[in-house]
Protein backbone atom coordinates (compact mmCIF):
# COMPACT_ATOMS: atom_id res chain seq x y z
CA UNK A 1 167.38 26.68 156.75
CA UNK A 2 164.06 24.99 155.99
CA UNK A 3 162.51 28.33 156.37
CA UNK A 4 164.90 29.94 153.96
CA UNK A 5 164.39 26.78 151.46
CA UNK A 6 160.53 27.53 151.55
CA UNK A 7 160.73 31.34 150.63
CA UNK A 8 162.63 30.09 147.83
CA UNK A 9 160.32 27.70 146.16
CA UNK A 10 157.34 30.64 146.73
CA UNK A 11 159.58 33.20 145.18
CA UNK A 12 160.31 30.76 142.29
CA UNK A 13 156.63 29.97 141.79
CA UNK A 14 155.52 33.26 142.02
CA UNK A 15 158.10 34.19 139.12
CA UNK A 16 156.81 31.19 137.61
CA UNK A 17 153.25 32.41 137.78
CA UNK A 18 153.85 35.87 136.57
CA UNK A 19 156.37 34.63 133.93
CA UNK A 20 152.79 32.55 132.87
CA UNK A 21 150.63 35.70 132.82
CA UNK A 22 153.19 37.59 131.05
CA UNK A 23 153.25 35.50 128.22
CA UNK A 24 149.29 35.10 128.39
CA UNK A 25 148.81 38.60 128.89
CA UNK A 26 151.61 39.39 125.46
CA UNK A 27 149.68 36.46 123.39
CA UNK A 28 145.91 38.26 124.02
CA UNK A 29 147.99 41.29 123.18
CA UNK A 30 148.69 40.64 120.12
CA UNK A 31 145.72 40.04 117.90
CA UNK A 32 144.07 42.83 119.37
CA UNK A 33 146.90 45.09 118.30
CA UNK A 34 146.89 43.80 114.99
CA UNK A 35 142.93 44.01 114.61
CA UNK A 36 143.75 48.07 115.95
CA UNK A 37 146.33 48.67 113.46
CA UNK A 38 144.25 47.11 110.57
CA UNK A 39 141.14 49.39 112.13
CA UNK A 40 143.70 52.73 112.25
CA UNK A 41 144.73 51.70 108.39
CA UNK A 42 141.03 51.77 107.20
CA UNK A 43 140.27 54.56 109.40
CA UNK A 44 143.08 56.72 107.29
CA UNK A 45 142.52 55.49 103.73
CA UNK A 46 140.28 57.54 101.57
CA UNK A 47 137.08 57.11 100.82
CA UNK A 48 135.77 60.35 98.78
CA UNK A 49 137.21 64.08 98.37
CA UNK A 50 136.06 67.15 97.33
CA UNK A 51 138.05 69.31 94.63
CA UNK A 52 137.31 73.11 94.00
CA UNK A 53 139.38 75.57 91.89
CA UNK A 54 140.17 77.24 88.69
CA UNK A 55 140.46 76.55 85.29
CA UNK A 56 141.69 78.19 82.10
CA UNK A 57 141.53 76.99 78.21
CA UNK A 58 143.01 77.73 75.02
CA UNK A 59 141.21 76.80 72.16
CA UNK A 60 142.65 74.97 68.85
CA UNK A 61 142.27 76.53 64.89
CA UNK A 62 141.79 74.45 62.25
CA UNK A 63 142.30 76.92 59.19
CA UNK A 64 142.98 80.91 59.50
CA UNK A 65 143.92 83.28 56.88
CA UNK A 66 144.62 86.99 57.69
CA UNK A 67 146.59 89.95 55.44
CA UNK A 68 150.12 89.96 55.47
CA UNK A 69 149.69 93.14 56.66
CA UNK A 70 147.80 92.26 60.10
CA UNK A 71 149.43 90.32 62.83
CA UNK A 72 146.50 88.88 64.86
CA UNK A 73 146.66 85.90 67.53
CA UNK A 74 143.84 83.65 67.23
CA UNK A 75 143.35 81.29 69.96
CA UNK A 76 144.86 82.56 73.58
CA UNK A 77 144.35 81.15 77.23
CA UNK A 78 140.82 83.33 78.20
CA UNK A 79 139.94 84.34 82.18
CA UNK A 80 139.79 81.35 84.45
CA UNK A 81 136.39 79.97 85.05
CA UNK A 82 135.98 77.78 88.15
CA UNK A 83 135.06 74.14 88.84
CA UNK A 84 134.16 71.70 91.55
CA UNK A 85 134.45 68.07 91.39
CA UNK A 86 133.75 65.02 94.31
CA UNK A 87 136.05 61.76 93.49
CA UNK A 88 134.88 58.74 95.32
CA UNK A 89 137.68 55.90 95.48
CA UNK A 90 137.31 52.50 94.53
CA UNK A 91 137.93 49.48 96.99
CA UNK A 92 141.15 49.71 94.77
CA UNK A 93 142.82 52.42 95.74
CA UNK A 94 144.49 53.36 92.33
CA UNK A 95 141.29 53.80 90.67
CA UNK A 96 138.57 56.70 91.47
CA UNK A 97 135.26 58.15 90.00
CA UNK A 98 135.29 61.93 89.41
CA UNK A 99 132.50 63.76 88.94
CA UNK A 100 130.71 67.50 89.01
CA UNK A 101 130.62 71.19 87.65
CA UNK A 102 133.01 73.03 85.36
CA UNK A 103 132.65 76.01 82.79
CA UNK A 104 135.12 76.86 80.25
CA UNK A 105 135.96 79.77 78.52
CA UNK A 106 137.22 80.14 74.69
CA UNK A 107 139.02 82.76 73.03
CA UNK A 108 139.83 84.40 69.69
CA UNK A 109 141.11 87.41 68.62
CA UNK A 110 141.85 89.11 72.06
CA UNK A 111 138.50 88.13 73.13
CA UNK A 112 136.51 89.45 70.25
CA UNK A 113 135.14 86.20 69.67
CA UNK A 114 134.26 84.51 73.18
CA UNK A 115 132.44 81.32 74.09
CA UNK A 116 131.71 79.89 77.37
CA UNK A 117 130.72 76.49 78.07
CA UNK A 118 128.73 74.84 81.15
CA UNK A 119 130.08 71.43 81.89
CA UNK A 120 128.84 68.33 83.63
CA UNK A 121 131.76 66.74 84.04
CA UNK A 122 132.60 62.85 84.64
CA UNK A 123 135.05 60.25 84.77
CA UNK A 124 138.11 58.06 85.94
CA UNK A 125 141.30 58.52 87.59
CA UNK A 126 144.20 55.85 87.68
CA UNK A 127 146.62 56.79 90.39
CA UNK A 128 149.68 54.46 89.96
CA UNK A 129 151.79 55.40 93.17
CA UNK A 130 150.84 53.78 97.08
CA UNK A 131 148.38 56.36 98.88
CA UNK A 132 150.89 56.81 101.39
CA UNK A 133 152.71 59.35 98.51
CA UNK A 134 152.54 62.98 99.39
CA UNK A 135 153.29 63.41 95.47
CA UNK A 136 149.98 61.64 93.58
CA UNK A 137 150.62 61.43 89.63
CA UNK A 138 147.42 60.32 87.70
CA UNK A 139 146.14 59.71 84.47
CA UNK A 140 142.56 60.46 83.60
CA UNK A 141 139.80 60.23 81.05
CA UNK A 142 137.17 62.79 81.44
CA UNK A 143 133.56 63.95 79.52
CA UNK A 144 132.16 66.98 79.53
CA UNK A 145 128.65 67.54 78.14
CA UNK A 146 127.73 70.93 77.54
CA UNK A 147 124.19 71.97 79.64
CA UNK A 148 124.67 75.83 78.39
CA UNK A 149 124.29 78.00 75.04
CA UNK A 150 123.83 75.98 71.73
CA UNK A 151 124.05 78.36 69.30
CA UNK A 152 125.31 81.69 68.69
CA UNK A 153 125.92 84.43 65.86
CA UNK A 154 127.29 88.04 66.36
CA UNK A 155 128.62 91.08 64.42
CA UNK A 156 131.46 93.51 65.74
CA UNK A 157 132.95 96.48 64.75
CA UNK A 158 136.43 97.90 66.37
CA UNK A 159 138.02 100.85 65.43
CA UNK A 160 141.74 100.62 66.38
CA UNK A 161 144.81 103.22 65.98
CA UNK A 162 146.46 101.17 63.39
CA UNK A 163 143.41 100.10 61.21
CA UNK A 164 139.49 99.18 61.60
CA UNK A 165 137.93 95.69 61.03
CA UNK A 166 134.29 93.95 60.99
CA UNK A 167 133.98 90.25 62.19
CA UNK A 168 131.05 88.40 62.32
CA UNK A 169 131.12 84.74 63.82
CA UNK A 170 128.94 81.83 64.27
CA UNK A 171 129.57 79.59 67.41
CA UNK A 172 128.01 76.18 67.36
CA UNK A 173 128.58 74.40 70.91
CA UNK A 174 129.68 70.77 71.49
CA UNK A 175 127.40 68.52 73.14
CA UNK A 176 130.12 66.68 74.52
CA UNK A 177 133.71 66.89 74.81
CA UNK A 178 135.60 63.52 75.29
CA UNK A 179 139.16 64.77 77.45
CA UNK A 180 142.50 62.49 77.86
CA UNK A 181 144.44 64.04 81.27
CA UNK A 182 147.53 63.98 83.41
CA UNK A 183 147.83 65.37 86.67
CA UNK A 184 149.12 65.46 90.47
CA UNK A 185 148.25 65.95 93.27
CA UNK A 186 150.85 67.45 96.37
CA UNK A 187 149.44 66.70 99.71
CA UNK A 188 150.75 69.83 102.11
CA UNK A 189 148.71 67.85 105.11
CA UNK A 190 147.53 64.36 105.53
CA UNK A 191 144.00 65.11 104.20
CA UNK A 192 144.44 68.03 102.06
CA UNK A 193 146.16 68.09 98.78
CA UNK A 194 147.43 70.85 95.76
CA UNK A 195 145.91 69.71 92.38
CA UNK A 196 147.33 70.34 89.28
CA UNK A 197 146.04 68.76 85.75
CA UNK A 198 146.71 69.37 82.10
CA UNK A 199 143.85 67.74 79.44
CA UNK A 200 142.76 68.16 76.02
CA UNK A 201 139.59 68.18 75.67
CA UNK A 202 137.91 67.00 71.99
CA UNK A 203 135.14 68.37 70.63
CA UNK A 204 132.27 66.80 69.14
CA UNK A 205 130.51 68.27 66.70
CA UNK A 206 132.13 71.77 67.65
CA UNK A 207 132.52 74.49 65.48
CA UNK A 208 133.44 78.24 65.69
CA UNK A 209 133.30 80.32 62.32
CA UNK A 210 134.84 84.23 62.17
CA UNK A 211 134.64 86.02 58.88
CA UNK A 212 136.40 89.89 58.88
CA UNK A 213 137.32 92.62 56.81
CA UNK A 214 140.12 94.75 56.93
CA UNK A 215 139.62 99.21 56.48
CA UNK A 216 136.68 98.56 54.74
CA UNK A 217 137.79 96.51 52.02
CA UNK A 218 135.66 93.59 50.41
CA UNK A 219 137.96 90.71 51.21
CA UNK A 220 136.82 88.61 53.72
CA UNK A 221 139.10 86.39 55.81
CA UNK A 222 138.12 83.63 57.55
CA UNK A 223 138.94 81.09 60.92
CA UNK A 224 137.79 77.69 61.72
CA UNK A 225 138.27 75.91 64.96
CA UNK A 226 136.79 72.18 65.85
CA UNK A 227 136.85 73.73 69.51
CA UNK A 228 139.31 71.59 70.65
CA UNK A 229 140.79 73.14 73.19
CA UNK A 230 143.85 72.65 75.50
CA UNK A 231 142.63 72.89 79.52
CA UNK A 232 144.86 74.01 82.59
CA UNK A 233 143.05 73.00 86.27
CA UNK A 234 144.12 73.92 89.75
CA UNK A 235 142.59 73.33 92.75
CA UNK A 236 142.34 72.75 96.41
CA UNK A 237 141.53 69.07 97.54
CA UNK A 238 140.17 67.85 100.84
CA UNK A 239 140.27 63.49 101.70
CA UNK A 240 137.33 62.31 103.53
CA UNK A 241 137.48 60.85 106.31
CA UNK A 242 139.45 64.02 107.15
CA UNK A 243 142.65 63.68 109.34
CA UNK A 244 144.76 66.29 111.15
CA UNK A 245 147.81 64.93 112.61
CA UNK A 246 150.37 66.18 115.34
CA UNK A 247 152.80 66.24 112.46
CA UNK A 248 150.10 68.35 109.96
CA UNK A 249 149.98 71.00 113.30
CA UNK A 250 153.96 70.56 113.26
CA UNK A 251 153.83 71.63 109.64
CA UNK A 252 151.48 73.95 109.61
CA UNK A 253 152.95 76.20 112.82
CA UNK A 254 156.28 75.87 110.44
CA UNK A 255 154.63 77.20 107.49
CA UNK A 256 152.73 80.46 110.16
CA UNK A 257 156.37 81.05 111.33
CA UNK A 258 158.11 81.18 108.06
CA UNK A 259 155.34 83.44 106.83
CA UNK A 260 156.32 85.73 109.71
CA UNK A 261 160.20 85.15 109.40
CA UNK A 262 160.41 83.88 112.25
CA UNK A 263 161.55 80.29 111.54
CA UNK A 264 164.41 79.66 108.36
CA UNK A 265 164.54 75.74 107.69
CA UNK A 266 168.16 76.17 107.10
CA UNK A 267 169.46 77.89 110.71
CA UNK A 268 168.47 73.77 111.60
CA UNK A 269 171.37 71.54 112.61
CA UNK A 270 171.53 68.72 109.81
CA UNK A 271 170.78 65.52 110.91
CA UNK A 272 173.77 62.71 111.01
CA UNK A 273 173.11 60.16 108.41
CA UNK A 274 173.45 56.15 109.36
CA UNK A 275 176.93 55.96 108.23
CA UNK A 276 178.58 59.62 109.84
CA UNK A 277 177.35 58.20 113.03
CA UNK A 278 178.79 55.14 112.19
CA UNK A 279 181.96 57.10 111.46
CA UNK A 280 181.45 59.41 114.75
CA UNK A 281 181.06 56.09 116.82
CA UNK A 282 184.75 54.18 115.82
CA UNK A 283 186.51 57.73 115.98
CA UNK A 284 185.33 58.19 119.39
CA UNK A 285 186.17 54.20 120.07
CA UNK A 286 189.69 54.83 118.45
CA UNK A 287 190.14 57.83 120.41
CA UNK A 288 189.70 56.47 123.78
CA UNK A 289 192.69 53.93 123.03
């Protein structure tokens, strides 16, 4: 009996002892997984990215006057020139500095009259949403100051089935072009991102002057634009530091099987939502009565 009465109280304090280092053990625990989950959340955030893609622009017209016999578009969307930007992101995440290469191209008359501009381009994104969005919405102010041509002045002559005409045209390039924006960006992966962004560039000091004839005739009609222009950008963006997660693989292998019809999102089973199962759970309870 004594015996048994010993084991007992060594059990007991051996419970006691390991119910003490459990609790010691969960209490170091603790802070350390904090301080590793604060770590992994600075690890993820983003710190800079790199943009590159395409861009097209349509330019504004201030006056125009044609025959009412000719039907001529002035300004039209031109071929898409390309850009490439770095952002680097504030210690506030909603706010970014955007900065790099872009070249524009301008377009009158079906490309008759053409100008191109080379841009350095900065400026300032506000993104309003939490980075942990897939969908990022921004607003933007960008400059652009022109590093290319200055000046130009040409003469054309086209000779069409319908009827012939002469244009000559003076281009006289902005310096600088001052550019409210909206945009998005649609993250696919954890690091990598669609872009999308709409801006109007303004022109200072632009101006682009086209004077033409008609079959010969002595009448001269003439087109002004500021060079305002309205500006269409998509790109491909990459977040540094980059990240690639099990879930990123998951989506991409889903994205290679699609492509290959191998995988249809739909054949899927839907998932039960909170309150079928809660439905599923008291029929089978009221069944079992």
């Amino acid at each position: 009996m004594l015996n048994w009465t010993f084991k007992n109280m060594r059990i007991n304090y051996m419970q006691y002892r390991l119910g003490r280092l459990f609790v010691a053990t969960a209490l170091l625990a603790a802070p350390i997984a904090t301080l590793g989950a604060a770590n992994d959340e600075d690890d993820t955030s983003r710190r800079w990215a790199i943009i590159a893609g395409m861009n097209i622009s349509c330019p504004t017209t201030a006056s125009h006057k044609q025959p009412q016999s000719v039907t001529e578009k002035t300004g039209a969307f031109e071929s898409p020139m390309g850009n490439v930007m770095l952002e680097y992101y504030l210690n506030n995440a909603h706010f970014s500095f955007v900065g790099g290469y872009n070249a524009e191209t301008l377009g009158w008359y079906s490309s008759d009259v053409s100008a191109t501009m080379r841009n350095i381009a900065l400026g300032a994104r506000y993104y309003p949403l939490s980075a942990s969005c897939a969908i990022q919405p921004y607003a933007a102010l960008m400059t652009y100051t022109n590093v290319g041509s200055q000046n130009e002045r040409h003469s054309i002559s086209v000779t069409g089935s319908g009827y012939s005409h002469e244009r000559s045209y003076s281009i006289s390039y902005p310096r600088l072009s001052v550019a409210p924006a909206i945009g998005f960006d649609c993250y696919i992966f954890s690091s990598l991102a669609l872009e999308f962004q709409y801006g109007f560039p303004l022109a200072i000091d632009g101006k682009t002057s086209v004077s033409t004839t008609y079959g010969g005739q002595p009448a001269a009609y003439r087109m002004r634009s500021n060079m305002h222009r309205h500006n269409i950008q998509i790109g491909l963006k990459a977040t540094f530091p980059f990240r690639f997660t099990s879930n990123d693989g998951n989506s991409l292998f889903d994205l290679i099987y699609m492509a290959l019809g191998i995988y249809d999102p739909n054949d899927e089973a839907q998932k039960e939502t909170k309150k079928e199962r809660h439905k599923s759970g008291l029929k089978r309870v009221l069944d079992s009565y």
